[in-house]
Protein backbone atom coordinates (compact mmCIF):
# COMPACT_ATOMS: atom_id res chain seq x y z
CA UNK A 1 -14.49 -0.82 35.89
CA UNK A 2 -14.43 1.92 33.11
CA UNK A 3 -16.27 1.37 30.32
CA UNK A 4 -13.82 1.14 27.29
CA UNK A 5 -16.19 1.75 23.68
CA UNK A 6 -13.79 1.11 20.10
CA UNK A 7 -15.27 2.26 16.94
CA UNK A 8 -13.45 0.68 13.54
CA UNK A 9 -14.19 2.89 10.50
CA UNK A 10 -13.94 0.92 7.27
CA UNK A 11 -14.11 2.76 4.38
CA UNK A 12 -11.55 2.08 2.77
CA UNK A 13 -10.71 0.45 6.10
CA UNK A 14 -9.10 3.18 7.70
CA UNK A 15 -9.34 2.77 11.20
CA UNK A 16 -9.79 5.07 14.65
CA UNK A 17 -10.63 4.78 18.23
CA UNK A 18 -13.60 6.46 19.42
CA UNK A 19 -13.15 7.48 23.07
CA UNK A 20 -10.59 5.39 24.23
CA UNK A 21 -6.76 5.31 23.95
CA UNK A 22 -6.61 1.73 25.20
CA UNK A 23 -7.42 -0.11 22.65
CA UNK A 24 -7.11 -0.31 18.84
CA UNK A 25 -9.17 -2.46 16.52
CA UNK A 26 -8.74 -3.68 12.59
CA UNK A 27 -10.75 -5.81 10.65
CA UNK A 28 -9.54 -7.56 7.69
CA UNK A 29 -11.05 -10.76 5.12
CA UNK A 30 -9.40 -14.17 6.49
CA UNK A 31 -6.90 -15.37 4.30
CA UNK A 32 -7.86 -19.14 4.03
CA UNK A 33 -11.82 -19.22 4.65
CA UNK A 34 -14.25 -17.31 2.14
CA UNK A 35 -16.77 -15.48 4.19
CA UNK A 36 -14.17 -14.78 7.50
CA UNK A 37 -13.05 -11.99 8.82
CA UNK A 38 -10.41 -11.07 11.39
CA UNK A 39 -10.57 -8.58 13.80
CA UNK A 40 -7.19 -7.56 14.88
CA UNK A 41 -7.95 -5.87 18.68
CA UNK A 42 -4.43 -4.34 19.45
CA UNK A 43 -4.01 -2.73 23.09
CA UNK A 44 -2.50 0.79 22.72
CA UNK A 45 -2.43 1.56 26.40
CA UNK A 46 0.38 1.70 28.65
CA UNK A 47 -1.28 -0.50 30.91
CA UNK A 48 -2.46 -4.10 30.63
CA UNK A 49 -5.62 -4.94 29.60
CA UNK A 50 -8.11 -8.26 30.34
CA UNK A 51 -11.22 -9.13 28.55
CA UNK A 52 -12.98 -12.30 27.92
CA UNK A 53 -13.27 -13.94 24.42
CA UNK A 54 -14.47 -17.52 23.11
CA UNK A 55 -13.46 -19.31 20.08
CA UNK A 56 -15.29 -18.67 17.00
CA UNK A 57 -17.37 -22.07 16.29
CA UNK A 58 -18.29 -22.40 20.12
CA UNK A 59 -22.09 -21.78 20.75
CA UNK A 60 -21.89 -18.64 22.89
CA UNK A 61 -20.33 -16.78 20.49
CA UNK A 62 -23.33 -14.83 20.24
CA UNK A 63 -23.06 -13.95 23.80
CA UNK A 64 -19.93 -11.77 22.84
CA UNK A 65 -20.63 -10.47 19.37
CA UNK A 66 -23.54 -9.42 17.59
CA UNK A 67 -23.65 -9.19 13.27
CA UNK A 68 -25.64 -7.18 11.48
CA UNK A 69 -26.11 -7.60 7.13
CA UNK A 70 -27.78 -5.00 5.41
CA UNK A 71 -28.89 -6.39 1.40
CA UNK A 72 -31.26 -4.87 -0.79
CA UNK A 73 -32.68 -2.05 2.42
CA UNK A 74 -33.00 -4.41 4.44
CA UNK A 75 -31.53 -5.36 7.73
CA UNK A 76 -30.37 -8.12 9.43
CA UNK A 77 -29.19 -8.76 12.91
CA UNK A 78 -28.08 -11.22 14.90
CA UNK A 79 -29.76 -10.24 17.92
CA UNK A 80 -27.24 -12.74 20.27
CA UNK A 81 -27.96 -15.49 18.09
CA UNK A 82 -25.62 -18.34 17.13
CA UNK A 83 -25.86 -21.10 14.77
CA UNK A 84 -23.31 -22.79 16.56
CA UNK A 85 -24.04 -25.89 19.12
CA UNK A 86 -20.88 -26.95 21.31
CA UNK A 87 -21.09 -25.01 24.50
CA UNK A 88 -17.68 -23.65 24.87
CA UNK A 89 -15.53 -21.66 28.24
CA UNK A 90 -14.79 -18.18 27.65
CA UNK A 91 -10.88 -17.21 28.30
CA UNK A 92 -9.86 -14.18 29.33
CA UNK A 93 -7.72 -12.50 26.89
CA UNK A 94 -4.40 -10.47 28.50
CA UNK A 95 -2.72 -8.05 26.56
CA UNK A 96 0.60 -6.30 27.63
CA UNK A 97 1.02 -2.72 26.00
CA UNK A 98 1.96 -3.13 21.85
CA UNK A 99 0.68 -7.28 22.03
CA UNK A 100 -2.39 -7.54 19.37
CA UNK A 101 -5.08 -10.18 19.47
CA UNK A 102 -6.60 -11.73 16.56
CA UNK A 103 -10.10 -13.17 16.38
CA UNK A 104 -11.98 -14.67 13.34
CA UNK A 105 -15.97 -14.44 12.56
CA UNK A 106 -17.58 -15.94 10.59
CA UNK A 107 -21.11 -13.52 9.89
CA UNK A 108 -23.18 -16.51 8.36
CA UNK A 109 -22.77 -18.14 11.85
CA UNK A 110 -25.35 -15.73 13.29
CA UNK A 111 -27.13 -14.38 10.94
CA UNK A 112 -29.45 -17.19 9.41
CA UNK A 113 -29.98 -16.92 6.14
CA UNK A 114 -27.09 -16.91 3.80
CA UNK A 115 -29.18 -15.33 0.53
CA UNK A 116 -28.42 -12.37 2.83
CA UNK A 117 -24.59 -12.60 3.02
CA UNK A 118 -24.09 -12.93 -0.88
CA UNK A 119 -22.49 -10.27 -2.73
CA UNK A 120 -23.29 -7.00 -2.58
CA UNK A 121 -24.07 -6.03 1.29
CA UNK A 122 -22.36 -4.80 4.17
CA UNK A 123 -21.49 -6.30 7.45
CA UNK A 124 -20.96 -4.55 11.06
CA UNK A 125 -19.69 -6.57 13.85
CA UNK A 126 -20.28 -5.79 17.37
CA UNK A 127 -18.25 -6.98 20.78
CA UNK A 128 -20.07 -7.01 23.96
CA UNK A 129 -21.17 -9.49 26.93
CA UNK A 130 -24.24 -10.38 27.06
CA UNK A 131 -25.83 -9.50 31.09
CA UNK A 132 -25.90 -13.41 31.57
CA UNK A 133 -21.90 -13.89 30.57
CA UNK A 134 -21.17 -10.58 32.72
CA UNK A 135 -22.92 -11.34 35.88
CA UNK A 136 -21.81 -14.83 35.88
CA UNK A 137 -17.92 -13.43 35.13
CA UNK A 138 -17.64 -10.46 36.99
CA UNK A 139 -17.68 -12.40 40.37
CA UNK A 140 -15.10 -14.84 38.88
CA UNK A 141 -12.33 -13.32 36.53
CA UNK A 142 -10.10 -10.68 38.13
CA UNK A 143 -9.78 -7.73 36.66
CA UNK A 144 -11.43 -8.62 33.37
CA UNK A 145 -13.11 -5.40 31.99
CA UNK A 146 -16.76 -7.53 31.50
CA UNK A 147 -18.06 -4.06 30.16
CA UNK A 148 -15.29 -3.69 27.33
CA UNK A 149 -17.57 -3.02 24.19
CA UNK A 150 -16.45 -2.36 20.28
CA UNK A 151 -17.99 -2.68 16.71
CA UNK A 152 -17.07 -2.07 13.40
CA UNK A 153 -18.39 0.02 10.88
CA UNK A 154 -20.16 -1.37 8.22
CA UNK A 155 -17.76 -2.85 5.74
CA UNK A 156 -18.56 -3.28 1.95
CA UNK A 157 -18.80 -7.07 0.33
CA UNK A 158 -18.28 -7.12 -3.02
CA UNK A 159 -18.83 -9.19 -5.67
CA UNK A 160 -15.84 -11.47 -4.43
CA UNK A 161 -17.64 -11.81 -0.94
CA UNK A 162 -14.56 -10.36 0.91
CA UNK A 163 -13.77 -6.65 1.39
CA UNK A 164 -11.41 -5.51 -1.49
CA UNK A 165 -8.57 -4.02 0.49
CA UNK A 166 -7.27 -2.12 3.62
CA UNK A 167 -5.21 0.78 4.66
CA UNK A 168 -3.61 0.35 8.26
């Protein structure tokens, strides 16, 4: 399958693909948890797409995305890490051309410490498989693109813990 690779730019959140016309992705605060955020992955192809997801609170989450916090010069990642304990099963996400997906993190699910999530810092958020969820998928799921992979820039958080605005 061909590898498919989203950047999101957010500063002010102004947002681009990077080598790929399949696939845009947003990122915006969640409107009823402090601390959230919501990627919005919207397919901009004129083909369906198929990739796998799992709910935010399951405890593989950190075999899809990765966090990273930067406070004070220093970094923090989550390295595949999730504070999370149900084990969960992946489902494979289909969009048709123009449908948008929406998926919420939560960044002080992986990365341990909250000190390091407090106001000011930045947060990046990364999507890929871990080699474990892609071996174990790619013999199972039809068509699912196990090697779809996209991150954000790193976005501000202020002193209100949540980015202060976007521009679509």
């Amino acid at each position: 399958m061909k590898k498919t690779i989203i950047g999101i730019w957010l500063l002010p959140f102004v947002v681009a693909c990077q080598a790929s016309d399949v696939v845009r992705a947003t990122i915006d605060p969640s409107t009823n948890r402090t601390g959230s955020f919501i990627i919005h992955v919207t397919n901009v192809s004129t083909n369906t797409i198929r990739f796998l997801d799992i709910r935010e609170g399951s405890g593989w989450c950190g075999e899809f995305y990765e966090v990273t916090v930067e406070k004070d010069g220093e970094t923090y990642e989550s390295k595949g890490n999730c504070l999370y304990a149900p084990a969960d099963v992946p489902k494979v996400v289909e969009l048709a051309p123009g449908q948008t997906y929406d998926r919420e993190i939560q960044p002080v699910a992986y990365v341990r410490n909250e000190k390091h999530l407090t106001p000011p810092c930045t947060i990046a958020v990364q999507y890929r498989l871990t080699e474990k969820i892609k071996n174990r998928w790619r013999k199972i799921a039809e068509k699912v693109d196990v090697d779809l992979v996209f991150h954000t820039d790193k976005a501000q958080i202020g002193a209100s813990n949540q980015p202060s605005g976007r521009t679509r």
